[in-house]
PDB file of N, CA and C in Angstrom:
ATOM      1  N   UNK A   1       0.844  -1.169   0.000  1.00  0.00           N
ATOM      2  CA  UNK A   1       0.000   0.000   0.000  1.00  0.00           C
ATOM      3  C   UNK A   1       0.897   1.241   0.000  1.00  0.00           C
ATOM      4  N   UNK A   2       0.688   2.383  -0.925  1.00  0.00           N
ATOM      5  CA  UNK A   2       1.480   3.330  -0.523  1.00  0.00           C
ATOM      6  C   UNK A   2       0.455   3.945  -0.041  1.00  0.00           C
ATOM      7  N   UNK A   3       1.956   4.838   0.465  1.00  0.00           N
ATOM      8  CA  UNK A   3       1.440   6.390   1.161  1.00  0.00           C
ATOM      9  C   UNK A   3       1.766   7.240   0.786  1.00  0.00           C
ATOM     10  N   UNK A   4       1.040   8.595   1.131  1.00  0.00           N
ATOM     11  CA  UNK A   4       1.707  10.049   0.683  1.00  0.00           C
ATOM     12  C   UNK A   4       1.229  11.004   1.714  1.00  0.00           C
ATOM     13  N   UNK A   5       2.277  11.838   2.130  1.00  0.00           N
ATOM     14  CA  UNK A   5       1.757  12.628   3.390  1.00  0.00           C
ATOM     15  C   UNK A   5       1.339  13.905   2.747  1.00  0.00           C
ATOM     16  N   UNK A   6       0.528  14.262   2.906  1.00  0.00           N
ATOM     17  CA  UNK A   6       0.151  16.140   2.387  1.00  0.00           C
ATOM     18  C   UNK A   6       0.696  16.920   3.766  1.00  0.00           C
ATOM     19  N   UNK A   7       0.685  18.135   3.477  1.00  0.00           N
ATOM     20  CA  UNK A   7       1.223  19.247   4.619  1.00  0.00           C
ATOM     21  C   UNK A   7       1.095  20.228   4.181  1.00  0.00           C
ATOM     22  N   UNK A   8       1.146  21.591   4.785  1.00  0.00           N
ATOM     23  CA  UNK A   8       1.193  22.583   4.774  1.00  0.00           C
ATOM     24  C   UNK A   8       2.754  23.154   5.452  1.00  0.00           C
ATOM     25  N   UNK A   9       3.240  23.616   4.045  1.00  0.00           N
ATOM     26  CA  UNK A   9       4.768  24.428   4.576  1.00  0.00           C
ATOM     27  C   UNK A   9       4.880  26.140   4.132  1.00  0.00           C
ATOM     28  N   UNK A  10       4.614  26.698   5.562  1.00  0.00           N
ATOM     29  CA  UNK A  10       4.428  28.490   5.643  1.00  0.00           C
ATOM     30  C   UNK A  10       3.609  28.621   4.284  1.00  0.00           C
ATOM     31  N   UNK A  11       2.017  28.235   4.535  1.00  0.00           N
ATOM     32  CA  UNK A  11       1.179  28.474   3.566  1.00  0.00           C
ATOM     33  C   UNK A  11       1.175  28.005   2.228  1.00  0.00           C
ATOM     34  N   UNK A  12       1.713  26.659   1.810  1.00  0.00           N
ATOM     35  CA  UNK A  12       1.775  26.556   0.559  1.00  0.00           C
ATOM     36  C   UNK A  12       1.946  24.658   0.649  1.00  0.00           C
ATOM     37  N   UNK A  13       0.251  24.527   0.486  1.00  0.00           N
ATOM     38  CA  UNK A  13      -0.354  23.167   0.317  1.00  0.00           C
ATOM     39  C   UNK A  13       1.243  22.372  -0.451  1.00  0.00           C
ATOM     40  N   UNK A  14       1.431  21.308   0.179  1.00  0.00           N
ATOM     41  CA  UNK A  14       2.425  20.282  -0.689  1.00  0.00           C
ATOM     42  C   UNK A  14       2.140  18.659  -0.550  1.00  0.00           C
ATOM     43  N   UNK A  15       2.192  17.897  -1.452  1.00  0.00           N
ATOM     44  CA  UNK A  15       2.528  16.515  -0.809  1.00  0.00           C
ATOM     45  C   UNK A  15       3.996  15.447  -1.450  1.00  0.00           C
ATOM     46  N   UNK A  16       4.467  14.602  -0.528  1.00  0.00           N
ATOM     47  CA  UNK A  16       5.403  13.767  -1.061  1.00  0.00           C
ATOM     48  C   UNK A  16       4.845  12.257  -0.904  1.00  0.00           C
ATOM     49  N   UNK A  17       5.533  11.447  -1.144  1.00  0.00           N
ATOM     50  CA  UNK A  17       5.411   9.804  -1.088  1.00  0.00           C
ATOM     51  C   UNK A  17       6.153   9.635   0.102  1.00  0.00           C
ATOM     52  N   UNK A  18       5.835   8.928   0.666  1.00  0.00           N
ATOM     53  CA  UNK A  18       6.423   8.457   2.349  1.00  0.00           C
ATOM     54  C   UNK A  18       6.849   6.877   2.500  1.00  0.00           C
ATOM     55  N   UNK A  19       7.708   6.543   2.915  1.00  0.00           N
ATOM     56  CA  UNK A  19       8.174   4.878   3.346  1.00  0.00           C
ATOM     57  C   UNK A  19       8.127   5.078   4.751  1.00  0.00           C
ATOM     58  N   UNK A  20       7.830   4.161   5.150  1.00  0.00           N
ATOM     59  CA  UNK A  20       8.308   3.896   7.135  1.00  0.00           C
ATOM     60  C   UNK A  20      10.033   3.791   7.094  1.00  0.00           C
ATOM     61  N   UNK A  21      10.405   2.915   5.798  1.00  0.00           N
ATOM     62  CA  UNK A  21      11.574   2.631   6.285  1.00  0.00           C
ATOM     63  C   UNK A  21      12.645   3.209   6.007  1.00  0.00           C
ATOM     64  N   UNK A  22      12.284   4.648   5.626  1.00  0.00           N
ATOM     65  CA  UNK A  22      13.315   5.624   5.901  1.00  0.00           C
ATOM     66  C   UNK A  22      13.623   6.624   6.747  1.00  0.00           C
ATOM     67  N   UNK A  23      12.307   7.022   7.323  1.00  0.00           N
ATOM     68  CA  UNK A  23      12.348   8.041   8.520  1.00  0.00           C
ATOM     69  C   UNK A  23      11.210   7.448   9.371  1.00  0.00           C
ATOM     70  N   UNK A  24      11.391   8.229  10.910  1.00  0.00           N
ATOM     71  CA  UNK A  24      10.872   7.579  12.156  1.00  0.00           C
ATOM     72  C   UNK A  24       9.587   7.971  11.927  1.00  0.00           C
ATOM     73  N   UNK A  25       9.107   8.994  11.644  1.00  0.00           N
ATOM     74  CA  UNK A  25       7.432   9.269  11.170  1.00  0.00           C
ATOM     75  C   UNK A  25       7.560  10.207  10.640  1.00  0.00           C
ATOM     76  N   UNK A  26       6.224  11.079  10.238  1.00  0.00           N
ATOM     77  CA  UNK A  26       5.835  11.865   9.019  1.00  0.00           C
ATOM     78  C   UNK A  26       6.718  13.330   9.087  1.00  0.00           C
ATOM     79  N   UNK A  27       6.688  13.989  10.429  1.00  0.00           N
ATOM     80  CA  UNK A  27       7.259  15.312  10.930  1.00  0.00           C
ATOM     81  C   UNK A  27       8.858  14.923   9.889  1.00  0.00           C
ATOM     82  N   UNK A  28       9.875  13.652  10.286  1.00  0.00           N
ATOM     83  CA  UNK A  28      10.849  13.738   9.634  1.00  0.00           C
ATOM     84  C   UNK A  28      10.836  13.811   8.274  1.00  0.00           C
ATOM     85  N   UNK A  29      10.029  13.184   7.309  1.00  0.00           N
ATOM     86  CA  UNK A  29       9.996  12.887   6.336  1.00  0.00           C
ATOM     87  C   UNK A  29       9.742  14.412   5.599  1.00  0.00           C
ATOM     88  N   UNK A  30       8.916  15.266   5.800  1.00  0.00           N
ATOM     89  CA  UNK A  30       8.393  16.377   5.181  1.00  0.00           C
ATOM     90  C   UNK A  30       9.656  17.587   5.929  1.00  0.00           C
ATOM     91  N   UNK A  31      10.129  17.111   7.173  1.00  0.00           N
ATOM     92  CA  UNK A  31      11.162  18.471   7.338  1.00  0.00           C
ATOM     93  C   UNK A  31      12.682  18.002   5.685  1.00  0.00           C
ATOM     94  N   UNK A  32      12.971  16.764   5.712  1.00  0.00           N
ATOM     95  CA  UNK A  32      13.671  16.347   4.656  1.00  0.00           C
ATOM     96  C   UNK A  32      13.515  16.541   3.264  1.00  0.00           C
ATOM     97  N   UNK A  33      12.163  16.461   3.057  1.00  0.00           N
ATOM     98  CA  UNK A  33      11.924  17.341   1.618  1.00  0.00           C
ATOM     99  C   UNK A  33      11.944  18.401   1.691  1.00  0.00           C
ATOM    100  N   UNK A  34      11.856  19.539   2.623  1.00  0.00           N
ATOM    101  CA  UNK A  34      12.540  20.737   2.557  1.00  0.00           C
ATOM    102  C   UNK A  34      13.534  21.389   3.128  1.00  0.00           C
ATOM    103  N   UNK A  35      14.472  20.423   3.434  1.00  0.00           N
ATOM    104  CA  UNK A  35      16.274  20.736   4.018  1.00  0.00           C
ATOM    105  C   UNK A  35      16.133  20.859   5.157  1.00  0.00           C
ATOM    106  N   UNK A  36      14.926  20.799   6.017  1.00  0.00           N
ATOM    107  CA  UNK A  36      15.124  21.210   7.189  1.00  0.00           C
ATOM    108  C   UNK A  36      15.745  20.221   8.134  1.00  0.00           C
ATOM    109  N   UNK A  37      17.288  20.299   8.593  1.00  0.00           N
ATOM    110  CA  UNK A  37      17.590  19.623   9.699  1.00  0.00           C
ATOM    111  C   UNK A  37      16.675  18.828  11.097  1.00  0.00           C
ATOM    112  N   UNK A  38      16.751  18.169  11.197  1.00  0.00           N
ATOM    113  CA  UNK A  38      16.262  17.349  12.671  1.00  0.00           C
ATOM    114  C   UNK A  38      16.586  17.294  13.602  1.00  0.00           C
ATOM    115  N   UNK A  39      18.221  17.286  13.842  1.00  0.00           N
ATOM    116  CA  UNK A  39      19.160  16.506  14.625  1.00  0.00           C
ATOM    117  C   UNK A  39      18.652  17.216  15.896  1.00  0.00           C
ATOM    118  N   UNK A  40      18.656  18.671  15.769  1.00  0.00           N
ATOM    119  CA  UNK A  40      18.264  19.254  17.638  1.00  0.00           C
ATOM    120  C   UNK A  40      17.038  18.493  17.780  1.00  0.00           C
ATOM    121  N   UNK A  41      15.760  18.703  17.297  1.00  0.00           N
ATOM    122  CA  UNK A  41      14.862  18.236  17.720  1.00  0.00           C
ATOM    123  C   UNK A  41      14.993  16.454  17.970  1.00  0.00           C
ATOM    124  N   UNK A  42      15.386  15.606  17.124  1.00  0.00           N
ATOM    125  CA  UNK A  42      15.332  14.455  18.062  1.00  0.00           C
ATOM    126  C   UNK A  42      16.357  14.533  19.512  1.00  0.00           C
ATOM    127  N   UNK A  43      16.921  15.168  19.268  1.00  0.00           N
ATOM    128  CA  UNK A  43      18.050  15.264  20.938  1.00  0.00           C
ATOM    129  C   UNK A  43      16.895  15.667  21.681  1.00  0.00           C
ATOM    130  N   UNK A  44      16.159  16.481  21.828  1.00  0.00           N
ATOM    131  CA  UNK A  44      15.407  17.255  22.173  1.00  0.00           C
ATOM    132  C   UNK A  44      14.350  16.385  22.973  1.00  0.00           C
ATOM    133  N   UNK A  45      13.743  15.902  21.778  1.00  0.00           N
ATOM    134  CA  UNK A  45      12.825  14.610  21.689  1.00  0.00           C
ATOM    135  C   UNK A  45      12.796  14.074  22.837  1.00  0.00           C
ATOM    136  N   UNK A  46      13.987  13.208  22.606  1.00  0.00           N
ATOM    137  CA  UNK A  46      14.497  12.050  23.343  1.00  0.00           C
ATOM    138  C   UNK A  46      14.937  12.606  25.292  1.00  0.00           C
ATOM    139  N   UNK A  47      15.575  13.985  25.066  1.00  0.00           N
ATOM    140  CA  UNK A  47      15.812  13.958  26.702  1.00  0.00           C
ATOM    141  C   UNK A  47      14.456  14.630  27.058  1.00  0.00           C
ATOM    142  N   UNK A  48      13.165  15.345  26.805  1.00  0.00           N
ATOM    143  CA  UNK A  48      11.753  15.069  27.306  1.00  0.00           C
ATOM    144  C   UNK A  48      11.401  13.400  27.355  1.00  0.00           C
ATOM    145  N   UNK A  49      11.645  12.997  26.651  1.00  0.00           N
ATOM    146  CA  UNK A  49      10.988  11.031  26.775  1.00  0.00           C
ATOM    147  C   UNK A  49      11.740  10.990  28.349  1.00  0.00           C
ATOM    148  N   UNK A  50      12.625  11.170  28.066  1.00  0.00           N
ATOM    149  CA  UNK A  50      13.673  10.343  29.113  1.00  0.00           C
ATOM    150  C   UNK A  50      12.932  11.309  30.594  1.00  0.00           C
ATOM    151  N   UNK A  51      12.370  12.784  30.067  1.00  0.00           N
ATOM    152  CA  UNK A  51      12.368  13.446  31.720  1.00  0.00           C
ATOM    153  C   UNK A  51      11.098  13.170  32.066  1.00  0.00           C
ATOM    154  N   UNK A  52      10.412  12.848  31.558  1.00  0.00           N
ATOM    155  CA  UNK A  52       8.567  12.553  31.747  1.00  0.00           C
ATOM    156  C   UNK A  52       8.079  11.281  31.483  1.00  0.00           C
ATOM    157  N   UNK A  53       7.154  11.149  31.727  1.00  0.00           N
ATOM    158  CA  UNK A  53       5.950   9.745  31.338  1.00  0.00           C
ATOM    159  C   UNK A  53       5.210  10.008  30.835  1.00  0.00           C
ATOM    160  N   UNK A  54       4.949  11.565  30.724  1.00  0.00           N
ATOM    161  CA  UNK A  54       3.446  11.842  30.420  1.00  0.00           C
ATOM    162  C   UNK A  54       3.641  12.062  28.823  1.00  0.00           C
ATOM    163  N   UNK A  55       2.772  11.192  28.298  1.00  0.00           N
ATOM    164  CA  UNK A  55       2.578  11.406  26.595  1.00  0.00           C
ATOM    165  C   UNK A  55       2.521  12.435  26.155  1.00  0.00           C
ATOM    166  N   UNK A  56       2.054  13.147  26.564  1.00  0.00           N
ATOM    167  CA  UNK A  56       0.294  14.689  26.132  1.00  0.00           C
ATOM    168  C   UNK A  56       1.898  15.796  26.415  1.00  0.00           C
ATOM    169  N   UNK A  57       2.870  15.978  27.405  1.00  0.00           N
ATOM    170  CA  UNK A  57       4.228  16.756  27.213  1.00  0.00           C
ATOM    171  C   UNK A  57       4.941  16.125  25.946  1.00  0.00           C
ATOM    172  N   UNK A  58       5.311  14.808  25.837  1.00  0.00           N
ATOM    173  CA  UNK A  58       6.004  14.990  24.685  1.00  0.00           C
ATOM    174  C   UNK A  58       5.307  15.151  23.480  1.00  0.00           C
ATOM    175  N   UNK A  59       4.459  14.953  23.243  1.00  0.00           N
ATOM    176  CA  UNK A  59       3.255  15.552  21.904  1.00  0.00           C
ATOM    177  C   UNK A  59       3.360  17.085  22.051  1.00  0.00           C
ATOM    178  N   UNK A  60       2.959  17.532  23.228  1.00  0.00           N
ATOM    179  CA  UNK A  60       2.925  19.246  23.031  1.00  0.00           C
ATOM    180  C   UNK A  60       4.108  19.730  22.514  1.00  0.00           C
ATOM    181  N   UNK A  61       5.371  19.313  23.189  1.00  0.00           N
ATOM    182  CA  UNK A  61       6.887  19.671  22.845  1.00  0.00           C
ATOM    183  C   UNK A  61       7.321  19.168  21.063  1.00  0.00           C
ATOM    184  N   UNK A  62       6.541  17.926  20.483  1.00  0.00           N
ATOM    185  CA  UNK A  62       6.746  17.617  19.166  1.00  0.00           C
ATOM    186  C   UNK A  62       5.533  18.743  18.177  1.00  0.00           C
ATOM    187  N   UNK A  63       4.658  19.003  18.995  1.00  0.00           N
ATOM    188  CA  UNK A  63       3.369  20.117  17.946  1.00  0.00           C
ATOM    189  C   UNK A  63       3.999  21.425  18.239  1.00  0.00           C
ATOM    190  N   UNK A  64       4.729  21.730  19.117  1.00  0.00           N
ATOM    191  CA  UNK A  64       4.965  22.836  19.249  1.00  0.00           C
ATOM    192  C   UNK A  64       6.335  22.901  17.984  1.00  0.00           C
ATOM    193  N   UNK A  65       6.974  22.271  18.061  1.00  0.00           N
ATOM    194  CA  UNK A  65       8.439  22.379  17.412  1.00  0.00           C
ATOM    195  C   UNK A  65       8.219  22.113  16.058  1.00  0.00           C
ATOM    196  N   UNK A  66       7.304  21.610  15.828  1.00  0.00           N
ATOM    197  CA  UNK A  66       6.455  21.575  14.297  1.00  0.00           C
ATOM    198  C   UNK A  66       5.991  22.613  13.809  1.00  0.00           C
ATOM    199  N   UNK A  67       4.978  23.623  14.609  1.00  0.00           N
ATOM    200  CA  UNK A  67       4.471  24.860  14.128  1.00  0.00           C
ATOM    201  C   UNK A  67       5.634  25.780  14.125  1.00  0.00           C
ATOM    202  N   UNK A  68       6.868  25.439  14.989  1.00  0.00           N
ATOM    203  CA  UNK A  68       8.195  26.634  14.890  1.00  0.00           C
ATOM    204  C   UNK A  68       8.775  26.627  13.673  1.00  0.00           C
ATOM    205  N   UNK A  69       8.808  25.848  13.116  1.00  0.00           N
ATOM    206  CA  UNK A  69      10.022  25.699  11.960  1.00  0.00           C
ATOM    207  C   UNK A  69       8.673  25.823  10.230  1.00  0.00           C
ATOM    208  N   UNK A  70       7.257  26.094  10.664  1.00  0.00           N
ATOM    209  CA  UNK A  70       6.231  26.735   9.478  1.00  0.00           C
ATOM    210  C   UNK A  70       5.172  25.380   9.040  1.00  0.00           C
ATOM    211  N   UNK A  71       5.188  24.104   9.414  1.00  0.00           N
ATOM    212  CA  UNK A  71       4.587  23.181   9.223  1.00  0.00           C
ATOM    213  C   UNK A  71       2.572  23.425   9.879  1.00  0.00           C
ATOM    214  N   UNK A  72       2.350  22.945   9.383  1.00  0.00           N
ATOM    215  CA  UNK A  72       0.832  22.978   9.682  1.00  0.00           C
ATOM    216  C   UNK A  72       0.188  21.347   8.524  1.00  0.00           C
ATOM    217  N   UNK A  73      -1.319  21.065   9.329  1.00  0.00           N
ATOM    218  CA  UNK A  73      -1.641  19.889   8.391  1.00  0.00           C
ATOM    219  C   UNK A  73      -0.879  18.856   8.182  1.00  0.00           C
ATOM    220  N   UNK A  74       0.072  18.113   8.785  1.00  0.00           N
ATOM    221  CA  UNK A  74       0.825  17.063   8.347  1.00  0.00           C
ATOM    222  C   UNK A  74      -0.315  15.695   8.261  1.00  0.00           C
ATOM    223  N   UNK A  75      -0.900  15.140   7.298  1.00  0.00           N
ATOM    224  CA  UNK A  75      -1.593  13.808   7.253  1.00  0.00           C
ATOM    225  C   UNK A  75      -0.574  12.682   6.552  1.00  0.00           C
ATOM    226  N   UNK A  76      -1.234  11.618   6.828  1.00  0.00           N
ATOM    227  CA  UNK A  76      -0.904  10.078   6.045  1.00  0.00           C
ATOM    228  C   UNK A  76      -1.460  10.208   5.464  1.00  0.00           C
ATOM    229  N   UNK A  77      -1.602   9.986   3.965  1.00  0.00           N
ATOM    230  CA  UNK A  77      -2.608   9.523   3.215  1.00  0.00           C
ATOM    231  C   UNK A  77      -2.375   8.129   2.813  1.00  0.00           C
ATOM    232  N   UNK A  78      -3.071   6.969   2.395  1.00  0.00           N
ATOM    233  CA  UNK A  78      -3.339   5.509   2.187  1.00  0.00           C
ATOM    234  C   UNK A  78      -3.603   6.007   0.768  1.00  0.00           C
ATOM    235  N   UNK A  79      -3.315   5.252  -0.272  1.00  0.00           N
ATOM    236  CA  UNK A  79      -3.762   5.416  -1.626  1.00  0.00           C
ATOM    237  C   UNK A  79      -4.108   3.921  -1.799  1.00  0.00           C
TER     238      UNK A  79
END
């Protein structure tokens, strides 16, 4: 089955084709089609995992760091 993620990057509808088995989920895949580095944010990521339990902080800290860098709308799509 493929996939294709649609998104919104600083106002301007886009979509690409997506694999699992190249990036950890969708946020990486769409910052990579447009150069945008990762590396702080998974460091980032990872020492919130490590300081909390609570899901709903590391989601806020991953939606928040998503809307910083111009992303909006990130879906899966199933074709």
């Amino acid at each position: 089955m493929a996939l294709t993620i649609s998104y919104t990057f600083k106002g301007v509808n886009k979509s690409i084709g997506y694999a699992n088995d190249k990036f950890h989920d969708a946020f990486e895949a769409v910052a990579a089609a447009e150069g945008i580095d990762t590396s702080d944010y998974l460091n980032m990521e990872q020492a919130v995992k490590m300081s909390t339990r609570d899901k709903k902080t590391v989601r806020n800290f991953r939606d928040t760091y998503i809307r910083q860098k111009g992303f909006t709308d990130i879906k899966v799509v199933r074709d």
